[in-house]
PDB file of N, CA and C in Angstrom:
ATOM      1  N   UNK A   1     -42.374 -97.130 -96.029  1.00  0.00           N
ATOM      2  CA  UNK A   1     -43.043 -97.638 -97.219  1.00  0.00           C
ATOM      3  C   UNK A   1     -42.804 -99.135 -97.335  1.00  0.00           C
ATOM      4  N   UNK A   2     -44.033 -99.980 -97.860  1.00  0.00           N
ATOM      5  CA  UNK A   2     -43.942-101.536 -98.019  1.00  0.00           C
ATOM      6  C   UNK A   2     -43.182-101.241 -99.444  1.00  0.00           C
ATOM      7  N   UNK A   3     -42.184-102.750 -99.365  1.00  0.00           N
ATOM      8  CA  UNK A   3     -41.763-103.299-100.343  1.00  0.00           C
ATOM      9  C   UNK A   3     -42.363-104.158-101.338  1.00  0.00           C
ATOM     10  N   UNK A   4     -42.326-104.251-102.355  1.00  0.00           N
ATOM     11  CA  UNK A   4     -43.617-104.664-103.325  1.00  0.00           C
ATOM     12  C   UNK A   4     -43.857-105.924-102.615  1.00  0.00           C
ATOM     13  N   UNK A   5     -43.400-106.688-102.471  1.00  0.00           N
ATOM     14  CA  UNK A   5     -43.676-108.243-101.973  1.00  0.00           C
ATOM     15  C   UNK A   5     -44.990-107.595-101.236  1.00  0.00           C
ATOM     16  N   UNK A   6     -44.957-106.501-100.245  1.00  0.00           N
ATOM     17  CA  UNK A   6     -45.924-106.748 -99.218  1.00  0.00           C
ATOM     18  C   UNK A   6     -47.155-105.622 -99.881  1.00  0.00           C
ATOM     19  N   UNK A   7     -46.886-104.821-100.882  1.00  0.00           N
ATOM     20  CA  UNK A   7     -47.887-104.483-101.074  1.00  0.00           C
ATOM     21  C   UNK A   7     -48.994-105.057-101.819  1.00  0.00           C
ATOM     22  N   UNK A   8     -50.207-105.030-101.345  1.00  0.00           N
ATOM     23  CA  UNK A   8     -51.716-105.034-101.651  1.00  0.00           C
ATOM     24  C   UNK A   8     -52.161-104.824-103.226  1.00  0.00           C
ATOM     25  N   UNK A   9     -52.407-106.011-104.227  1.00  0.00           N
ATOM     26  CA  UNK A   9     -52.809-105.478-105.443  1.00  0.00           C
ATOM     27  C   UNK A   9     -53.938-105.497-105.825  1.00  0.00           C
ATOM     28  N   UNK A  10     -53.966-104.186-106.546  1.00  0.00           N
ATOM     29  CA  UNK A  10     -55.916-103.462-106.439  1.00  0.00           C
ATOM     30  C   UNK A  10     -56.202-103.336-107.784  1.00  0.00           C
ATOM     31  N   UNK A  11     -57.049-103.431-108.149  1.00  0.00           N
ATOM     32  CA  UNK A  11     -57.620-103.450-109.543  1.00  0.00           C
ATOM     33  C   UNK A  11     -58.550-101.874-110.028  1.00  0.00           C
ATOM     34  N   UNK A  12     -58.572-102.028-110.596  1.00  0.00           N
ATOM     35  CA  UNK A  12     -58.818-100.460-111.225  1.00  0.00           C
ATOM     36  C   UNK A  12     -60.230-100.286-110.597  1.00  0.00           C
ATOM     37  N   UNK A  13     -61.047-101.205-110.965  1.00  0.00           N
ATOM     38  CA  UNK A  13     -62.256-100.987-110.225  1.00  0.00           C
ATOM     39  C   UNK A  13     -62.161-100.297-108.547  1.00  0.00           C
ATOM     40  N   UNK A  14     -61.531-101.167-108.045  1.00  0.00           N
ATOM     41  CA  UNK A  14     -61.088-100.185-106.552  1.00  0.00           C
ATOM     42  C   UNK A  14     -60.894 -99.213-106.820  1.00  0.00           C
ATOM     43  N   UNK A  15     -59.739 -99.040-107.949  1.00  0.00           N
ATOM     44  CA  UNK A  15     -58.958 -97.796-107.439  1.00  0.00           C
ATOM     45  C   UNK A  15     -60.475 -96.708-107.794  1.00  0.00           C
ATOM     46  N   UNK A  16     -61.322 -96.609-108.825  1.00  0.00           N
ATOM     47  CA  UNK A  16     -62.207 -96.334-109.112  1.00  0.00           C
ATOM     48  C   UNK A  16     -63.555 -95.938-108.251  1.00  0.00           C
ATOM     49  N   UNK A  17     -63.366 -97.061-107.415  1.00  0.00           N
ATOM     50  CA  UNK A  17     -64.380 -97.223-105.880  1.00  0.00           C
ATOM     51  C   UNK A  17     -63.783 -96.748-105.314  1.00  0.00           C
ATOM     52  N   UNK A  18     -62.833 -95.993-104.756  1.00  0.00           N
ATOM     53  CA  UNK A  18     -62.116 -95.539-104.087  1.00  0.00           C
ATOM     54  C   UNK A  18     -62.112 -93.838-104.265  1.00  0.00           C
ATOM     55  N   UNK A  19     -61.714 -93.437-105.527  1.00  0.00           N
ATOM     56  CA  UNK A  19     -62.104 -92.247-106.532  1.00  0.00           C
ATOM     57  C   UNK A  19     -63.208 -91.433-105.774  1.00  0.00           C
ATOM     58  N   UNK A  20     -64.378 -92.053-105.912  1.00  0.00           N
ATOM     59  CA  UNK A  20     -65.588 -91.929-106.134  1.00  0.00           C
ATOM     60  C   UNK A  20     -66.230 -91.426-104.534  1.00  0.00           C
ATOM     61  N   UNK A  21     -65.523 -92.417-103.435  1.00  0.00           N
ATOM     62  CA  UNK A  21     -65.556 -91.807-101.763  1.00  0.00           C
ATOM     63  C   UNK A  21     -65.557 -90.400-102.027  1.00  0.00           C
ATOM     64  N   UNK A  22     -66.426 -89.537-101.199  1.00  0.00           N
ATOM     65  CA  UNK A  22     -65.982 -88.308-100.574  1.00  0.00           C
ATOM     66  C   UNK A  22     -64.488 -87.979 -99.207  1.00  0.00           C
ATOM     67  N   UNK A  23     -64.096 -87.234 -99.444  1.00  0.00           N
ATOM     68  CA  UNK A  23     -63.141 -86.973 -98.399  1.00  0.00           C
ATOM     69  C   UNK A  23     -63.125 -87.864 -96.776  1.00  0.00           C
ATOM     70  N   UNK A  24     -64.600 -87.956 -96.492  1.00  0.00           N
ATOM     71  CA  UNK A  24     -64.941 -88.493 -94.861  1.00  0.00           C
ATOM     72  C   UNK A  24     -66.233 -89.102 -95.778  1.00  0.00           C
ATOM     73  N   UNK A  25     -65.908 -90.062 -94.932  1.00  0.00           N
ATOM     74  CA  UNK A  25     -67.228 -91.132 -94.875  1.00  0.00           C
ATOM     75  C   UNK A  25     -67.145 -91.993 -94.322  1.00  0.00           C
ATOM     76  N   UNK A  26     -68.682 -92.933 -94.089  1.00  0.00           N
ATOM     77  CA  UNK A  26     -68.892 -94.053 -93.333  1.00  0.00           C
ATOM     78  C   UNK A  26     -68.483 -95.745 -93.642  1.00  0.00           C
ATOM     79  N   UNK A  27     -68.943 -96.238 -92.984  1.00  0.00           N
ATOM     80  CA  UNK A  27     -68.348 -96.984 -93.366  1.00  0.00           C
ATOM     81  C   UNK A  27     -69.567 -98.123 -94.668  1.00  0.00           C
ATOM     82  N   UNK A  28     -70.927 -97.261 -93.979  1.00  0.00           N
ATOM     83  CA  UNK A  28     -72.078 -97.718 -95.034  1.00  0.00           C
ATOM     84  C   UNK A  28     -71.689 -96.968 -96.346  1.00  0.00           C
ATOM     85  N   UNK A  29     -71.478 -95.869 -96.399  1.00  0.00           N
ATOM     86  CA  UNK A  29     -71.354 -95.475 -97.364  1.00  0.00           C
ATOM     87  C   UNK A  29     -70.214 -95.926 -98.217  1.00  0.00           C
ATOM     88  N   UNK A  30     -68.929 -96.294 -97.725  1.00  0.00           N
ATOM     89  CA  UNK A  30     -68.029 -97.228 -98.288  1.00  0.00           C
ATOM     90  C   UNK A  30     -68.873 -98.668 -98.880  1.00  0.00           C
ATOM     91  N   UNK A  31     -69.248 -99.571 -97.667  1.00  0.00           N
ATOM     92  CA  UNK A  31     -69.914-100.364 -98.344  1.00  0.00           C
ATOM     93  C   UNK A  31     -71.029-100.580 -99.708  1.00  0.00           C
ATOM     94  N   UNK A  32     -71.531 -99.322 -99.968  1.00  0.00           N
ATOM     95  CA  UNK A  32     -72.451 -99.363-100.876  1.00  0.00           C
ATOM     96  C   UNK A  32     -71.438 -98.824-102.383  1.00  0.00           C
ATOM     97  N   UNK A  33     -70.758 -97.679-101.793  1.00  0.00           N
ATOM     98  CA  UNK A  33     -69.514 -97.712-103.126  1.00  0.00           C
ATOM     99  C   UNK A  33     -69.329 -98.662-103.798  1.00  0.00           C
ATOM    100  N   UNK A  34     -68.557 -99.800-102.556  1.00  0.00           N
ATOM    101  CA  UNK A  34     -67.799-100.666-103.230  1.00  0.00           C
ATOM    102  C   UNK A  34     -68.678-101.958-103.668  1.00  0.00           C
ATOM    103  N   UNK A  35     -70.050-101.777-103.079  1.00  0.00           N
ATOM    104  CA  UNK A  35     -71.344-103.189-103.645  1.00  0.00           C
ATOM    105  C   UNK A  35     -70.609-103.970-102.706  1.00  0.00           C
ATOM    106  N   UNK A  36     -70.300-103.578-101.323  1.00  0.00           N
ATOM    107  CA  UNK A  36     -70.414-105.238-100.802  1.00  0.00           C
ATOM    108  C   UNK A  36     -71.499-105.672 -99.847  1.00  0.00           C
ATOM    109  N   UNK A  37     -72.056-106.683 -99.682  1.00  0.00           N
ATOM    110  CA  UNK A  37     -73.444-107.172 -99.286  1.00  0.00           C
ATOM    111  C   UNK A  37     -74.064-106.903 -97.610  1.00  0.00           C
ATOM    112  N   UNK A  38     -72.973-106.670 -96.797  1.00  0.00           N
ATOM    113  CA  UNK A  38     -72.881-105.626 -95.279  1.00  0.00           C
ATOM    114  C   UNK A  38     -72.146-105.185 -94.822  1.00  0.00           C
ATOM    115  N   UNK A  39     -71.732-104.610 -93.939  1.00  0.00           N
ATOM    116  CA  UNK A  39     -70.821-103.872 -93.517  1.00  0.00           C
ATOM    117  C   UNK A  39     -69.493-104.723 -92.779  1.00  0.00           C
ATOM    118  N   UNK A  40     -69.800-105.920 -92.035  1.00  0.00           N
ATOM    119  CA  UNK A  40     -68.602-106.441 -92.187  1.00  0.00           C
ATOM    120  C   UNK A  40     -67.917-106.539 -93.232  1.00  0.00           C
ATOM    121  N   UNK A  41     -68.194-107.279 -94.174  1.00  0.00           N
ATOM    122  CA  UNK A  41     -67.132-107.213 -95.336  1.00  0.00           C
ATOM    123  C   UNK A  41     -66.063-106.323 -95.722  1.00  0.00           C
ATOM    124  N   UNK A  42     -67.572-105.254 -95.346  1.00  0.00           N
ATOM    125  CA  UNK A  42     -66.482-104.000 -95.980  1.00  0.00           C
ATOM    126  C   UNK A  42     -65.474-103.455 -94.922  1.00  0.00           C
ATOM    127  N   UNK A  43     -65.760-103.722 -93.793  1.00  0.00           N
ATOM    128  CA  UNK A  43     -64.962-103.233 -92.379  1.00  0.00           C
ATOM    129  C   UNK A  43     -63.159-104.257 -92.687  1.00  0.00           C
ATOM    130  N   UNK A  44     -63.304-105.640 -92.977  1.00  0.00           N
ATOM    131  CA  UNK A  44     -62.246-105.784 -93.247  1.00  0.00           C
ATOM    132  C   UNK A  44     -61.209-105.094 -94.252  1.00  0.00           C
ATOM    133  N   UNK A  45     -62.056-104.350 -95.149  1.00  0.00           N
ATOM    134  CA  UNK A  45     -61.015-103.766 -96.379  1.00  0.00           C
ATOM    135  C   UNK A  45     -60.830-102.846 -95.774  1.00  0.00           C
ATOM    136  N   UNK A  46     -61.606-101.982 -94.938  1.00  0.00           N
ATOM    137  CA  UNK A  46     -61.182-100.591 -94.452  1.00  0.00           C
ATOM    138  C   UNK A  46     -59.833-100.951 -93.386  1.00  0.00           C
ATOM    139  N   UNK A  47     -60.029-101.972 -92.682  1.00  0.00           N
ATOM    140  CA  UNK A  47     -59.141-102.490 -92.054  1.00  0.00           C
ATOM    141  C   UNK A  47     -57.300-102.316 -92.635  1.00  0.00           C
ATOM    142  N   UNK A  48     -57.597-103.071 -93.910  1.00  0.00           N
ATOM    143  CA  UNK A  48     -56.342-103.041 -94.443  1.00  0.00           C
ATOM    144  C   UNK A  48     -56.159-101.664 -95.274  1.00  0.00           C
ATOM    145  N   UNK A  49     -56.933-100.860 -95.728  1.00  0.00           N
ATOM    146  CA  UNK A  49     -56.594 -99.126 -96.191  1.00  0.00           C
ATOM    147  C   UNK A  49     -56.269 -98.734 -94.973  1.00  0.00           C
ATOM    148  N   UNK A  50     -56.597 -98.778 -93.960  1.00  0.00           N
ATOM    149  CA  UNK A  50     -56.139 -98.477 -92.638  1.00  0.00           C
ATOM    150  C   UNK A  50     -54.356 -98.715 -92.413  1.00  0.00           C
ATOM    151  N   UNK A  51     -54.160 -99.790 -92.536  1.00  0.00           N
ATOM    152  CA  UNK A  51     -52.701-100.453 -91.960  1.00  0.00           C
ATOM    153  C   UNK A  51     -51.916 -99.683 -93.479  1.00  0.00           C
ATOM    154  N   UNK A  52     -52.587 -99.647 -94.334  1.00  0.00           N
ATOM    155  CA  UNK A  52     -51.796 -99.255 -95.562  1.00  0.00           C
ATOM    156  C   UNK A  52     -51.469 -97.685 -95.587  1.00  0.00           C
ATOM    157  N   UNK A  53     -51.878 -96.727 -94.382  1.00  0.00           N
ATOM    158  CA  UNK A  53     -52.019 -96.012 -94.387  1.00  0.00           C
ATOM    159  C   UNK A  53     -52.879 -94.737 -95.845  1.00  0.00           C
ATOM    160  N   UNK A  54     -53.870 -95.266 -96.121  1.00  0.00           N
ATOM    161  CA  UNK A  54     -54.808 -94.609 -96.711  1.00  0.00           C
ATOM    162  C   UNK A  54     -55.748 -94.271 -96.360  1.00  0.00           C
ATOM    163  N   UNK A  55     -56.181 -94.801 -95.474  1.00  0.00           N
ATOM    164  CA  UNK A  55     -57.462 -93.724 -94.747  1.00  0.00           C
ATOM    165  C   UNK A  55     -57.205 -93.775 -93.166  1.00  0.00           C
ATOM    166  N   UNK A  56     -57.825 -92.876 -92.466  1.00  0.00           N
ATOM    167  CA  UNK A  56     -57.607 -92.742 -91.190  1.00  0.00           C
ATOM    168  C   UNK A  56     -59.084 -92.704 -90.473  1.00  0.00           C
ATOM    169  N   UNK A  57     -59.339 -93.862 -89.286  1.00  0.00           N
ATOM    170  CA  UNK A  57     -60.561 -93.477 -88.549  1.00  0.00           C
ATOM    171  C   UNK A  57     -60.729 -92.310 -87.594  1.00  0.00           C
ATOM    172  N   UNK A  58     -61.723 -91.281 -88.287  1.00  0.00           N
ATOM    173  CA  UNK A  58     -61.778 -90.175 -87.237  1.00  0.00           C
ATOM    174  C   UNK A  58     -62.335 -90.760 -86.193  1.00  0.00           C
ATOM    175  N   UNK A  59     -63.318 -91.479 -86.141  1.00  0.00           N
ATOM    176  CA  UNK A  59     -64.824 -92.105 -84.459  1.00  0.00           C
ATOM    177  C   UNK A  59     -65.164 -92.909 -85.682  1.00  0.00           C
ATOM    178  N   UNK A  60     -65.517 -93.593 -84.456  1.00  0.00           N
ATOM    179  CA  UNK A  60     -66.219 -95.347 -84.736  1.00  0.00           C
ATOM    180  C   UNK A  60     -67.528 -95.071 -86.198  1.00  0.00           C
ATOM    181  N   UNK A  61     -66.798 -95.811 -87.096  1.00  0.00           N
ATOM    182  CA  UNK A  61     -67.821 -95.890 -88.278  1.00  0.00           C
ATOM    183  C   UNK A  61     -67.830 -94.891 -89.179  1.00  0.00           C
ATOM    184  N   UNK A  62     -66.736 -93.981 -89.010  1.00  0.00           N
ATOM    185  CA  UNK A  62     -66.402 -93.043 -89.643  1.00  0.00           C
ATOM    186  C   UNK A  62     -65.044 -92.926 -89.966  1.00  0.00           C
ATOM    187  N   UNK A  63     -64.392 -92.709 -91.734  1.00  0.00           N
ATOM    188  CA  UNK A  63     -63.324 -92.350 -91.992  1.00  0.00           C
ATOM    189  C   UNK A  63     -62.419 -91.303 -92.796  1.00  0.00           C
ATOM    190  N   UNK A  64     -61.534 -90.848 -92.878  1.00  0.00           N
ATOM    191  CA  UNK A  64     -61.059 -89.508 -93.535  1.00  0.00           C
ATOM    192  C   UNK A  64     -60.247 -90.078 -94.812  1.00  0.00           C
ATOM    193  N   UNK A  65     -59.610 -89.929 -95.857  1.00  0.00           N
ATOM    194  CA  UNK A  65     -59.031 -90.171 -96.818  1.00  0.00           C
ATOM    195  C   UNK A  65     -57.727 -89.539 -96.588  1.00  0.00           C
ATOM    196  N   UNK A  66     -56.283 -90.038 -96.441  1.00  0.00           N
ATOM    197  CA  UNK A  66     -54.710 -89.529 -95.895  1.00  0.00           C
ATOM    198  C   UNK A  66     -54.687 -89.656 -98.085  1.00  0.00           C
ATOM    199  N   UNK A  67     -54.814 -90.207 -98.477  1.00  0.00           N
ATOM    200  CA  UNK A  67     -54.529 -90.028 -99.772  1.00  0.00           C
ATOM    201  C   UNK A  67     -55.420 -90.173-101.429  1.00  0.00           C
ATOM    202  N   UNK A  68     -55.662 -89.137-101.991  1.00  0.00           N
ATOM    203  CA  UNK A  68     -56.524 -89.244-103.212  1.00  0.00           C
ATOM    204  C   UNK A  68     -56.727 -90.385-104.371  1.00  0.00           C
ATOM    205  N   UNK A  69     -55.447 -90.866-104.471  1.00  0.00           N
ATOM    206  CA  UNK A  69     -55.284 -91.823-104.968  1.00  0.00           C
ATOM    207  C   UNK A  69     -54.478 -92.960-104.702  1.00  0.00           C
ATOM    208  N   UNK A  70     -55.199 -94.218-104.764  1.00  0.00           N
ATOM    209  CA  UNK A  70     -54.891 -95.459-104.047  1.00  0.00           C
ATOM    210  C   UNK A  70     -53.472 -95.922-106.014  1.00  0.00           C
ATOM    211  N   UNK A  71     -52.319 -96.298-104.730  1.00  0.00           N
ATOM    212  CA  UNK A  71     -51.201 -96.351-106.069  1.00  0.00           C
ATOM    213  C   UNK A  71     -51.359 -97.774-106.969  1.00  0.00           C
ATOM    214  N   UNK A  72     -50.944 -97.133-107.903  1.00  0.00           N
ATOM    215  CA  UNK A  72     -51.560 -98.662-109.103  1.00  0.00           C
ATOM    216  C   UNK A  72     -49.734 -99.277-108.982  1.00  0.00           C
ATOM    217  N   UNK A  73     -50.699-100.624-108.631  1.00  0.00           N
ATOM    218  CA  UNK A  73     -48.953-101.935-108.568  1.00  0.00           C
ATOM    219  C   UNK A  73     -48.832-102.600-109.677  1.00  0.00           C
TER     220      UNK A  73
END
């Protein structure tokens, strides 16, 4: 587990956009959740739910949810 210094602070709206994902999804479908304008953008955040261990890539462009709720800091 990160020590607060290193953890990531998310605002309710995420945690909210986050909520709202189904179990597996894409990464378009993330992007349109969260309103960001293409899919890079959104590939970097998945990036870091990734390292944060919150979601896991099953295959390319596709991801699973390791936890329901993203923790409020």
């Amino acid at each position: 587990m990160k020590d607060a210094a290193q953890q990531r602070r998310r605002t309710n709206k995420f945690q909210e956009c986050f909520r709202l994902l189904s179990e597996q999804f894409s990464t378009e479908q993330f992007a349109q959740t969260f309103g960001y304008a293409n899919n890079r953008a959104a590939q970097k955040t998945l990036q870091r739910l990734e390292a944060d261990k919150a979601i896991k890539r099953t295959m390319r462009g596709h991801y699973k949810k390791l936890v329901s709720e993203l923790p409020i800091i």
